[in-house]
N, C-alpha and C. Protein backbone atom coordinates (compact mmCIF):
# COMPACT_ATOMS: atom_id res chain seq x y z
N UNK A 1 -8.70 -3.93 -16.55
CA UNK A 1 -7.43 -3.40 -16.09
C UNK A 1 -6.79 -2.66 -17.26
N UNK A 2 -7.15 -1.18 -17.03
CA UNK A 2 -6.09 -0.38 -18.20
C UNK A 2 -5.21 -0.15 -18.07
N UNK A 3 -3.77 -0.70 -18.79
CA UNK A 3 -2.60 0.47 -18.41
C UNK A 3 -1.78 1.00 -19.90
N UNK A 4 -2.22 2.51 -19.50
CA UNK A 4 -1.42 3.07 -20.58
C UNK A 4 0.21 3.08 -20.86
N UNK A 5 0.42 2.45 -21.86
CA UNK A 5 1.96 2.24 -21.72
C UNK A 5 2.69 3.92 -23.09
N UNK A 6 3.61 4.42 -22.94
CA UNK A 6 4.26 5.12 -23.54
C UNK A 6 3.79 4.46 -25.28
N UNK A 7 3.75 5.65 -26.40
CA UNK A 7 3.65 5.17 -27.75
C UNK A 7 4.99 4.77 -28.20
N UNK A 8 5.48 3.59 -28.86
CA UNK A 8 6.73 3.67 -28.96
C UNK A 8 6.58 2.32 -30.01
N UNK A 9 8.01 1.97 -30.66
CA UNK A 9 7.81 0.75 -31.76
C UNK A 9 8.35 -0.16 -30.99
N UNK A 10 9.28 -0.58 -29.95
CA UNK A 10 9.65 -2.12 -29.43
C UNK A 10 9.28 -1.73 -27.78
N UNK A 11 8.58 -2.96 -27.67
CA UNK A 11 7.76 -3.23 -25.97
C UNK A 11 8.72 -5.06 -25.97
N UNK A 12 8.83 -4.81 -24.53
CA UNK A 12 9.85 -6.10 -23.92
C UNK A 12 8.43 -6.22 -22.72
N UNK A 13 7.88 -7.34 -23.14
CA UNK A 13 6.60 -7.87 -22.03
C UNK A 13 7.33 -9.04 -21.30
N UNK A 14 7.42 -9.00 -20.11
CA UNK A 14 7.71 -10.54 -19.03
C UNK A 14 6.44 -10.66 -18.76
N UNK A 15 6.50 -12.18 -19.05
CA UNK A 15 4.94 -13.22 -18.32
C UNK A 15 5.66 -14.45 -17.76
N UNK A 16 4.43 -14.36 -17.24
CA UNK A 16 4.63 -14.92 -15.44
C UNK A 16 3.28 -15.83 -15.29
N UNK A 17 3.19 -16.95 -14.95
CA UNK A 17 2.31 -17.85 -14.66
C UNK A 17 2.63 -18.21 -13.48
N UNK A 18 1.49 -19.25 -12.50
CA UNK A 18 1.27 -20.21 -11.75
C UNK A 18 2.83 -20.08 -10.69
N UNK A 19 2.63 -18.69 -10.11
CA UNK A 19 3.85 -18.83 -9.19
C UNK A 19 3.85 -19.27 -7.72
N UNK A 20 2.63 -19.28 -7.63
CA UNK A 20 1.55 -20.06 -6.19
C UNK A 20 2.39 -19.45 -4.98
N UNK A 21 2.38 -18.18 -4.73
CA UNK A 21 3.01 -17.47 -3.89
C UNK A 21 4.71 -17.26 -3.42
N UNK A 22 5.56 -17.48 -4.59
CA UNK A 22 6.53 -17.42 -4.26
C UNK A 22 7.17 -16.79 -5.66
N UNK A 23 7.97 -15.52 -5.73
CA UNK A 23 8.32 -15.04 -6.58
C UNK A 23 10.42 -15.70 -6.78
N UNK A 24 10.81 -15.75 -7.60
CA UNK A 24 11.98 -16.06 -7.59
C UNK A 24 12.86 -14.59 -8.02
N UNK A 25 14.31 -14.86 -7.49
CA UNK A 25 14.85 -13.44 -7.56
C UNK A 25 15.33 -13.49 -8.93
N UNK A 26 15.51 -15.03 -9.66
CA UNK A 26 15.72 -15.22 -10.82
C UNK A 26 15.01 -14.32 -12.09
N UNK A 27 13.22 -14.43 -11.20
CA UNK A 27 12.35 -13.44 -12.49
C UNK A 27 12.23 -11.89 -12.11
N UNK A 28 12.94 -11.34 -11.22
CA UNK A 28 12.56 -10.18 -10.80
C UNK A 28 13.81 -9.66 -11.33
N UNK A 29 15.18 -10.15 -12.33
CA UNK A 29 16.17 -10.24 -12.64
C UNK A 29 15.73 -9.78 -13.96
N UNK A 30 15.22 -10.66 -14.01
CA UNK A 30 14.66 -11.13 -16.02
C UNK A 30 13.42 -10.07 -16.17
N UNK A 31 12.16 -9.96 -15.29
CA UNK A 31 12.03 -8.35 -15.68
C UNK A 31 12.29 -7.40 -15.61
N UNK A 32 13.65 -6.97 -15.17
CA UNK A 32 13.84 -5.76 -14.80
C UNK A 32 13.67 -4.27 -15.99
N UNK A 33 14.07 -4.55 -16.83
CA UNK A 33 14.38 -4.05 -18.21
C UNK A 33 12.81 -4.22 -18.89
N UNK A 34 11.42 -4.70 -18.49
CA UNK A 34 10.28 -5.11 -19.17
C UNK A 34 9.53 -3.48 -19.06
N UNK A 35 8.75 -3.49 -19.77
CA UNK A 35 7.88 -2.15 -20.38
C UNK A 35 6.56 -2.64 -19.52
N UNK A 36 5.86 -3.86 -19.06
CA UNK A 36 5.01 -4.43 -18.44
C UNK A 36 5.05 -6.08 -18.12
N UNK A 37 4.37 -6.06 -17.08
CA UNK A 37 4.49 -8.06 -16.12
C UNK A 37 3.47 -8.30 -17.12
N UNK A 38 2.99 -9.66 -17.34
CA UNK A 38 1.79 -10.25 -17.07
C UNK A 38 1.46 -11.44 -16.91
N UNK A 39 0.89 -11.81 -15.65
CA UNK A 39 0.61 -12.86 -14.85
C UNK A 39 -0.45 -13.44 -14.98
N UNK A 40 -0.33 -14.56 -15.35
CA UNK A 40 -1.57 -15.84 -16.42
C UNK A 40 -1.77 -16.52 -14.84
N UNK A 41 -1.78 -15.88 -13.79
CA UNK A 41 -2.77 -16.41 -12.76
C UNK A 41 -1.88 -17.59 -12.01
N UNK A 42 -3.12 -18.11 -11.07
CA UNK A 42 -2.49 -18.76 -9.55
C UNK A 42 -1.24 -18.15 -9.14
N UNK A 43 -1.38 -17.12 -8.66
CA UNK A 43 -0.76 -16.10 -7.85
C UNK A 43 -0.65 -16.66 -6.54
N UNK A 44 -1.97 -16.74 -6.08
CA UNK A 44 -1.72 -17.08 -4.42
C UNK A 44 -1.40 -16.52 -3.31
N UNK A 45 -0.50 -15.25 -3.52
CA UNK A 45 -0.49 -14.43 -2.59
C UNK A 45 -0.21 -12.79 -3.01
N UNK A 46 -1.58 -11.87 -2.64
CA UNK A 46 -1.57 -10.70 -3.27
C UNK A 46 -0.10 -10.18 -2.78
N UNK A 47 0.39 -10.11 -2.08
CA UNK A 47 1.77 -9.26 -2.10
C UNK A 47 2.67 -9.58 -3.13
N UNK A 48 2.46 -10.50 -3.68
CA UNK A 48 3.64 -11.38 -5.06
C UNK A 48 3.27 -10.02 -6.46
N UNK A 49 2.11 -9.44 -6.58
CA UNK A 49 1.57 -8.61 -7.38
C UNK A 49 2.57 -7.32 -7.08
N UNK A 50 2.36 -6.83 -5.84
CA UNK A 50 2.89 -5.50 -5.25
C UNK A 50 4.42 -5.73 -5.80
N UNK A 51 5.20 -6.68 -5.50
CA UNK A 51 6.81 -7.02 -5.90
C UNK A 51 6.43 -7.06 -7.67
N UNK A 52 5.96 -7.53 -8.41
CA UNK A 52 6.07 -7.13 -9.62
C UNK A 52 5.59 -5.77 -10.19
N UNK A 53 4.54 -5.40 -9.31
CA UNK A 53 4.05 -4.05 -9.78
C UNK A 53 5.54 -3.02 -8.91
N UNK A 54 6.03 -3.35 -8.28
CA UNK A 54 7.72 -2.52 -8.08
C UNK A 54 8.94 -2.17 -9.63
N UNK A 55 8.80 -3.76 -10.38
CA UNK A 55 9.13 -3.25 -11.58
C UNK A 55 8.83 -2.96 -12.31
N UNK A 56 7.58 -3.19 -13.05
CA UNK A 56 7.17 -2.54 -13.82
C UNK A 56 4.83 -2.64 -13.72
N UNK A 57 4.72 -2.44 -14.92
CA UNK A 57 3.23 -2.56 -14.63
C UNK A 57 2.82 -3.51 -14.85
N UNK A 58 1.72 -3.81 -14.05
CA UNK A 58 0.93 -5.58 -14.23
C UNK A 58 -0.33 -5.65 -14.62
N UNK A 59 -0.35 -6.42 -15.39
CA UNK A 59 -1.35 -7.44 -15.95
C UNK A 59 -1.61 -8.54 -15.31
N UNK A 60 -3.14 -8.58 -14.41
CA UNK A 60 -3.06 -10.07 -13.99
C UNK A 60 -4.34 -10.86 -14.05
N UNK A 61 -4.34 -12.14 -14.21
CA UNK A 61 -5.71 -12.74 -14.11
C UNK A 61 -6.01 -13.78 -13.18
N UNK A 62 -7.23 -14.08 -12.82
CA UNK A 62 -7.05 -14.81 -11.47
C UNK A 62 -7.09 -16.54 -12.24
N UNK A 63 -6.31 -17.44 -11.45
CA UNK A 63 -6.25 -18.02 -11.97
C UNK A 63 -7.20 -19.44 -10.70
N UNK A 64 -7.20 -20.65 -11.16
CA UNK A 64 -8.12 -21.62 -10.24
C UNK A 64 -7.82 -21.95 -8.60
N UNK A 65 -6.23 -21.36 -8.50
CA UNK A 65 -5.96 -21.90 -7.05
C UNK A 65 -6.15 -20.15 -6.34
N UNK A 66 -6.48 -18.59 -7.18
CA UNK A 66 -6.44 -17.78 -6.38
C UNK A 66 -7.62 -17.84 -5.94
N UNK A 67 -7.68 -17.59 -4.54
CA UNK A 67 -9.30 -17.57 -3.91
C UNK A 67 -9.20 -16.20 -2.69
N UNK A 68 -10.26 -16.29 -2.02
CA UNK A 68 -10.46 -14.71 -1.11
C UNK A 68 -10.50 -13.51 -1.45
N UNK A 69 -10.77 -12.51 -0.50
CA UNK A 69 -11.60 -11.30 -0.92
C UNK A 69 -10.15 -10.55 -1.58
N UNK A 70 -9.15 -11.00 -1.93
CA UNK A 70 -7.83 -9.77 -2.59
C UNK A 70 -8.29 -10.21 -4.12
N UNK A 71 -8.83 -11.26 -4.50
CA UNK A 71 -8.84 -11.49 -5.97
C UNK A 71 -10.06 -11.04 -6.65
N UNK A 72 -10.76 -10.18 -5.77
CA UNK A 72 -12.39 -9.41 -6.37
C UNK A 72 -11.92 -8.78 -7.43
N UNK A 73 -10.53 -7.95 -7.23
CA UNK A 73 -10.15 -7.36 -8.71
C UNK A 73 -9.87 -7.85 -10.07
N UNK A 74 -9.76 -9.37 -9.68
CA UNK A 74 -9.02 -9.59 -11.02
C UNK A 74 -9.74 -10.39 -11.83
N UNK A 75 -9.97 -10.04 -12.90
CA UNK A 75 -10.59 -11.28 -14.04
C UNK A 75 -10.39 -12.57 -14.07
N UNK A 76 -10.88 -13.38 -15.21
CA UNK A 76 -10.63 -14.41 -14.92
C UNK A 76 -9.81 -14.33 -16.65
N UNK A 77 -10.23 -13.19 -17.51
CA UNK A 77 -10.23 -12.83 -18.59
C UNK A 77 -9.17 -11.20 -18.67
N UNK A 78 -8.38 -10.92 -19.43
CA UNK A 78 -8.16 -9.80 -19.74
C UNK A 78 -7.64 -9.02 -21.04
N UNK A 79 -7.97 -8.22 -21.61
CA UNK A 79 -7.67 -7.94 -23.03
C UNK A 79 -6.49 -6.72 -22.85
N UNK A 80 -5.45 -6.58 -23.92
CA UNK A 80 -4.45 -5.81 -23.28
C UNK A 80 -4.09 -5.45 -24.45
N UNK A 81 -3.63 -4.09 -24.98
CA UNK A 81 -3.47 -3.55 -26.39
C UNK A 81 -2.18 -3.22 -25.85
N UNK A 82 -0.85 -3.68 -26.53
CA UNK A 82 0.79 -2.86 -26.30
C UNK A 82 0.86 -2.65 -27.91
N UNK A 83 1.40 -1.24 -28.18
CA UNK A 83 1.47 -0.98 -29.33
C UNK A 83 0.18 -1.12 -30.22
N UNK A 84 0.79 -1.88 -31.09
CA UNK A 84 -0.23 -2.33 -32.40
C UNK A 84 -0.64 -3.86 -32.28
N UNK A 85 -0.60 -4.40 -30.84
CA UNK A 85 -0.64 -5.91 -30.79
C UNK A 85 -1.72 -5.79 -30.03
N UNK A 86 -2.71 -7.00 -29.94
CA UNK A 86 -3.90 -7.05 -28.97
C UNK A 86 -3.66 -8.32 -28.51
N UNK A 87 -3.61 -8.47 -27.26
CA UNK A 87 -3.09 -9.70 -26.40
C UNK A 87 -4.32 -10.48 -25.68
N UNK A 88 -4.87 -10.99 -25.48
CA UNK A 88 -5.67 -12.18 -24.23
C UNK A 88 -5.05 -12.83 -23.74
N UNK A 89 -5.88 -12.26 -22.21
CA UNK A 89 -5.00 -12.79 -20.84
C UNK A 89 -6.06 -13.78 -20.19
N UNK A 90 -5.63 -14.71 -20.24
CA UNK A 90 -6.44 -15.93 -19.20
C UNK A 90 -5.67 -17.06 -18.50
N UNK A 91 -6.09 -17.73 -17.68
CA UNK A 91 -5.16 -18.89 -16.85
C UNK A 91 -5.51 -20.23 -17.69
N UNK A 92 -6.75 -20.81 -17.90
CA UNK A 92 -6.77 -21.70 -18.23
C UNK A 92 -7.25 -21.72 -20.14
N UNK A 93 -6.04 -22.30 -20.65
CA UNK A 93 -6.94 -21.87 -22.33
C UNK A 93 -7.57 -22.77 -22.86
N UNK A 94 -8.10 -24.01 -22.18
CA UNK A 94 -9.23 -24.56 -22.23
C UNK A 94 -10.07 -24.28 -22.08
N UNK A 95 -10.70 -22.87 -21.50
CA UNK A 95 -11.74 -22.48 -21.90
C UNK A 95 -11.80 -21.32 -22.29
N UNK A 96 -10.85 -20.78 -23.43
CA UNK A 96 -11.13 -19.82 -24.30
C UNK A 96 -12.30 -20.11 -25.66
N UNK A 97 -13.09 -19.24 -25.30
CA UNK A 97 -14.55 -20.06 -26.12
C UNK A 97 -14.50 -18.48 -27.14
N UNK A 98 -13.71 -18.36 -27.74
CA UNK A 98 -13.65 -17.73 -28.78
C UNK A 98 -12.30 -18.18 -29.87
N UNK A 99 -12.64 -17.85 -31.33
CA UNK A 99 -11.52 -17.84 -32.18
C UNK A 99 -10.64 -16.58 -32.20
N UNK A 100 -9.64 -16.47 -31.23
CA UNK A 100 -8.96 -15.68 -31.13
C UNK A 100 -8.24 -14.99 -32.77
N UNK A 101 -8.36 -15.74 -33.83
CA UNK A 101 -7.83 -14.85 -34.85
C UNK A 101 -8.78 -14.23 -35.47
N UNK A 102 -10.29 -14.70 -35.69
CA UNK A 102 -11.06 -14.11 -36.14
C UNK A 102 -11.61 -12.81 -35.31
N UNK A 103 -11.41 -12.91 -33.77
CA UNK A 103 -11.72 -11.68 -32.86
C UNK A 103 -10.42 -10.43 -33.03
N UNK A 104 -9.33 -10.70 -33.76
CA UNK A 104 -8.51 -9.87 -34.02
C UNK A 104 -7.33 -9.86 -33.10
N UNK A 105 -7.01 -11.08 -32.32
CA UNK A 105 -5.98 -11.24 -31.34
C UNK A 105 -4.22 -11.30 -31.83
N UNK A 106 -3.45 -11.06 -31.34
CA UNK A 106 -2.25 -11.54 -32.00
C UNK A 106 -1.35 -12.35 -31.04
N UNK A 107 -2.00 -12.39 -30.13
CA UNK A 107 -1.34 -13.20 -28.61
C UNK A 107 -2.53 -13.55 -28.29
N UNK A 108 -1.91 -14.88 -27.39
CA UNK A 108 -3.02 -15.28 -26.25
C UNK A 108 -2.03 -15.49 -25.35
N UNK A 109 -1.99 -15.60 -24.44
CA UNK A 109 -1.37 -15.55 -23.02
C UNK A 109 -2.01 -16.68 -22.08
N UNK A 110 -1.25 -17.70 -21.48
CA UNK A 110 -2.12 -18.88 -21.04
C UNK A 110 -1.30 -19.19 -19.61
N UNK A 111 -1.74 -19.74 -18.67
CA UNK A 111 -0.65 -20.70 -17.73
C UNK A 111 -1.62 -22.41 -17.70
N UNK A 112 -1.42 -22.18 -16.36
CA UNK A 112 -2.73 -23.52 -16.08
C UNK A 112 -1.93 -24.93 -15.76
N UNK A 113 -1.28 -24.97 -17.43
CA UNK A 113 -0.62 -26.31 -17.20
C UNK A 113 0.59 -27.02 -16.74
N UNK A 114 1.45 -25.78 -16.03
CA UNK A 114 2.55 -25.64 -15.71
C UNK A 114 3.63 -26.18 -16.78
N UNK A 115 3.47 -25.96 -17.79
CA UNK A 115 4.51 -26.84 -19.23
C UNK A 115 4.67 -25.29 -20.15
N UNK A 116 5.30 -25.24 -20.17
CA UNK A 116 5.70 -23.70 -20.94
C UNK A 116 6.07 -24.66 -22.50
N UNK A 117 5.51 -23.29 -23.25
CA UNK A 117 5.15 -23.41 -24.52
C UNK A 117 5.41 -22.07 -25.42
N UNK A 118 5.40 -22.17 -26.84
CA UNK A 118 5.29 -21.01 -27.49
C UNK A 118 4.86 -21.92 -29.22
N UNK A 119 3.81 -21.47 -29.29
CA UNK A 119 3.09 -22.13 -31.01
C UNK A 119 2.34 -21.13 -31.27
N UNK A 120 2.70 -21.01 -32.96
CA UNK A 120 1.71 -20.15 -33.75
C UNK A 120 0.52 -20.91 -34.21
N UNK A 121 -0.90 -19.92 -34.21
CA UNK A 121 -1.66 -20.86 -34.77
C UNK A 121 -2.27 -20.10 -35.61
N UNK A 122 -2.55 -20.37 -37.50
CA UNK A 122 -3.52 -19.12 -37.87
C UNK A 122 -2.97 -18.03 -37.41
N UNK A 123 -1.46 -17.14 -37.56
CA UNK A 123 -0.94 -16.29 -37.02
C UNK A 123 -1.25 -15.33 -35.59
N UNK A 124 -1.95 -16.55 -34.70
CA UNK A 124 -2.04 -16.19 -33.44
C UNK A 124 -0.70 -16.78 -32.36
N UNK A 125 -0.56 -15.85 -32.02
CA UNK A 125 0.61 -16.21 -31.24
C UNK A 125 0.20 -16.90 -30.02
N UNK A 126 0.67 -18.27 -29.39
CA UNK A 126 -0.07 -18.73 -27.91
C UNK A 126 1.56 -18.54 -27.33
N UNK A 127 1.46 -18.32 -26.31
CA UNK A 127 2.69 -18.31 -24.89
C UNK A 127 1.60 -18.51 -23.55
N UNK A 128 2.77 -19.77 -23.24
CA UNK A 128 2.55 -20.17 -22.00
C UNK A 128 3.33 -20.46 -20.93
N UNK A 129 4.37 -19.39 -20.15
CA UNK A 129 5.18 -19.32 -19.88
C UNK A 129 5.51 -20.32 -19.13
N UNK A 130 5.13 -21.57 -18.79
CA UNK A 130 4.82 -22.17 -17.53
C UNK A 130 4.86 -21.89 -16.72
N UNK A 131 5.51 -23.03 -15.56
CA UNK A 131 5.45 -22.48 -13.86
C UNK A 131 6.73 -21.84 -13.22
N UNK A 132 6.33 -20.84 -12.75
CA UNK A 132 7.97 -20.69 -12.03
C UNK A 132 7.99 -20.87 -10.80
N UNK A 133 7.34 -21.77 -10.50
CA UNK A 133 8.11 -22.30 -9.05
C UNK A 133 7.65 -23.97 -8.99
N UNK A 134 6.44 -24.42 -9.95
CA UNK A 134 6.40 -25.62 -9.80
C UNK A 134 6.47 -26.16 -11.07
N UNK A 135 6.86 -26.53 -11.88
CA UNK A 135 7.20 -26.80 -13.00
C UNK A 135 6.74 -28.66 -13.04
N UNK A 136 6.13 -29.04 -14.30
CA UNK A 136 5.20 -30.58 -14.35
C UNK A 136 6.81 -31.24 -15.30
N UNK A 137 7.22 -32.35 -15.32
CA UNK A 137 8.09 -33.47 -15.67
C UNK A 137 8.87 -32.87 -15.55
N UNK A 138 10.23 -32.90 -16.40
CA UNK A 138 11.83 -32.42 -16.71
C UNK A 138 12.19 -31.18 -16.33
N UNK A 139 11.01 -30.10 -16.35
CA UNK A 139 11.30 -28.84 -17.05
C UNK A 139 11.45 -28.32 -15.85
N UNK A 140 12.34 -26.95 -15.73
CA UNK A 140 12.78 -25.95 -14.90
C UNK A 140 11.54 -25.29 -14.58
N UNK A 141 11.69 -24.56 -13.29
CA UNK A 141 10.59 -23.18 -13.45
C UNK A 141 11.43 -22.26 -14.76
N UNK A 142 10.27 -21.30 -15.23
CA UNK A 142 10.20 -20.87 -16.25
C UNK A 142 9.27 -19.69 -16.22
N UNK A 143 9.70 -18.49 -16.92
CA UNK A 143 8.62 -17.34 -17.33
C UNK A 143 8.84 -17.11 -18.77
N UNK A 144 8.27 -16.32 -19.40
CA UNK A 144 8.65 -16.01 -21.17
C UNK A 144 8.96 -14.15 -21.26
N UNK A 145 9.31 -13.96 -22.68
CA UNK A 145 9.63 -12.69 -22.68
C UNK A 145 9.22 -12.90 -23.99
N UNK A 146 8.13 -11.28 -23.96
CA UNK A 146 7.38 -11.47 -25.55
C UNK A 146 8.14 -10.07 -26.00
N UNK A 147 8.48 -9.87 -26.96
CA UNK A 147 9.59 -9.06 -27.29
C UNK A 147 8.25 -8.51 -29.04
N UNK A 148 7.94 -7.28 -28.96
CA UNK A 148 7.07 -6.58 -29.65
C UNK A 148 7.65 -5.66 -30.62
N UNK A 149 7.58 -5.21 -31.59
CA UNK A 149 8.26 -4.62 -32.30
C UNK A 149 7.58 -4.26 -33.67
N UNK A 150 6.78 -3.12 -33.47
CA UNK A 150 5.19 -2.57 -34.03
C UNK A 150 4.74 -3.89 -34.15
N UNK A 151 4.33 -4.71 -35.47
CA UNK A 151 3.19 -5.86 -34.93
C UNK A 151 4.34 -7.36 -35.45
N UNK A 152 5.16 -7.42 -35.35
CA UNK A 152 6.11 -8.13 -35.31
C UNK A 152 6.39 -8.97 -33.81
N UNK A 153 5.83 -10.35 -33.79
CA UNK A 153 6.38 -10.80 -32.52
C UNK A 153 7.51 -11.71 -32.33
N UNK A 154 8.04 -11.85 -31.35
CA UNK A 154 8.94 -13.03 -30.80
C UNK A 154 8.87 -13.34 -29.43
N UNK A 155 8.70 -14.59 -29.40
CA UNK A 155 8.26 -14.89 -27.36
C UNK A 155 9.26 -16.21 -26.73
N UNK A 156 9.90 -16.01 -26.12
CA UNK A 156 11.06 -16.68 -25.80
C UNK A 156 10.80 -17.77 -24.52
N UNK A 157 11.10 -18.52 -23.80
CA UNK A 157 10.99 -19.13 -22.49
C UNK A 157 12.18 -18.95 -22.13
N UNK A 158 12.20 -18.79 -20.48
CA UNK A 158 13.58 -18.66 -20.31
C UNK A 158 13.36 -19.48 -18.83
N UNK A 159 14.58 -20.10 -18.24
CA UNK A 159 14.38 -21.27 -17.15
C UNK A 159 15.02 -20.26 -16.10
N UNK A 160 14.52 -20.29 -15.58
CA UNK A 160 14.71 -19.70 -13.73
C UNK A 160 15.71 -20.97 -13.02
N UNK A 161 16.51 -20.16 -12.56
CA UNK A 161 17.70 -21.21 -11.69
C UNK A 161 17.15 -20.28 -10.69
């Protein structure tokens, strides 16, 4: 999945995990203003894609609960260059079977576990926006905002009411 985004020094990325067919008006709020979506999978229903591809452009990967013939397009894997940053897109990062800093990554992009997260590792950036509609113990639904700025990152969580 290529998408050419404009050359420019600050990119505002919204990610989006495990929304299992229901988009909230909360995140369609919170990307409005984004340069590109990207969706760390269990989607669940291809029209949820079409409503984010309305605001801006998407990134998506299929994640373990998407199934049927609409998800032939989508990886299970995706590599995504914004700016001067190189991102990996996958649902589950238990089975990322590479060293993302030695392959030259500066993001990884995860869902899976519905627990939103943000840790550096070896100056790889992980975000895991959690779930925004089913969220595991205490926590709110949730998406993140990776905020780019030539190779300078910051990745935020933000809770969906």
């Amino acid at each position: 999945m290529s998408i050419k985004l404009p050359n420019k020094n600050n990119y505002l990325v919204g990610v989006i995990s495990d929304t299992h067919g229901f988009l909230h008006s909360s995140a369609i709020k919170l990307f409005t203003d984004t340069d590109m979506i990207i969706h760390a999978g269990d989607i669940d229903q291809p029209e949820l894609l079409s409503s984010l591809q309305s605001i801006a452009p998407v990134v998506a990967v299929r994640g373990n609960m998407d199934k049927g013939t609409w998800t032939s397009d989508l990886a299970e894997t995706e590599v995504v260059k914004i700016g001067e940053v190189l991102v990996c897109v996958l649902h589950n990062l238990y089975v990322l079977d590479i060293d993302p800093a030695a392959a030259g990554f500066n993001v990884v992009i995860s869902g899976h576990t519905h627990k939103p997260s943000v840790v550096d590792q070896k100056g790889v950036l992980f975000l895991n926006p959690g779930s925004a509609t089913l969220p595991k113990s205490a926590c709110m639904g949730s998406a993140g905002l990776l905020h780019i700025h030539r190779d300078f990152l910051n990745a935020e969580i933000v809770e969906l009411s």
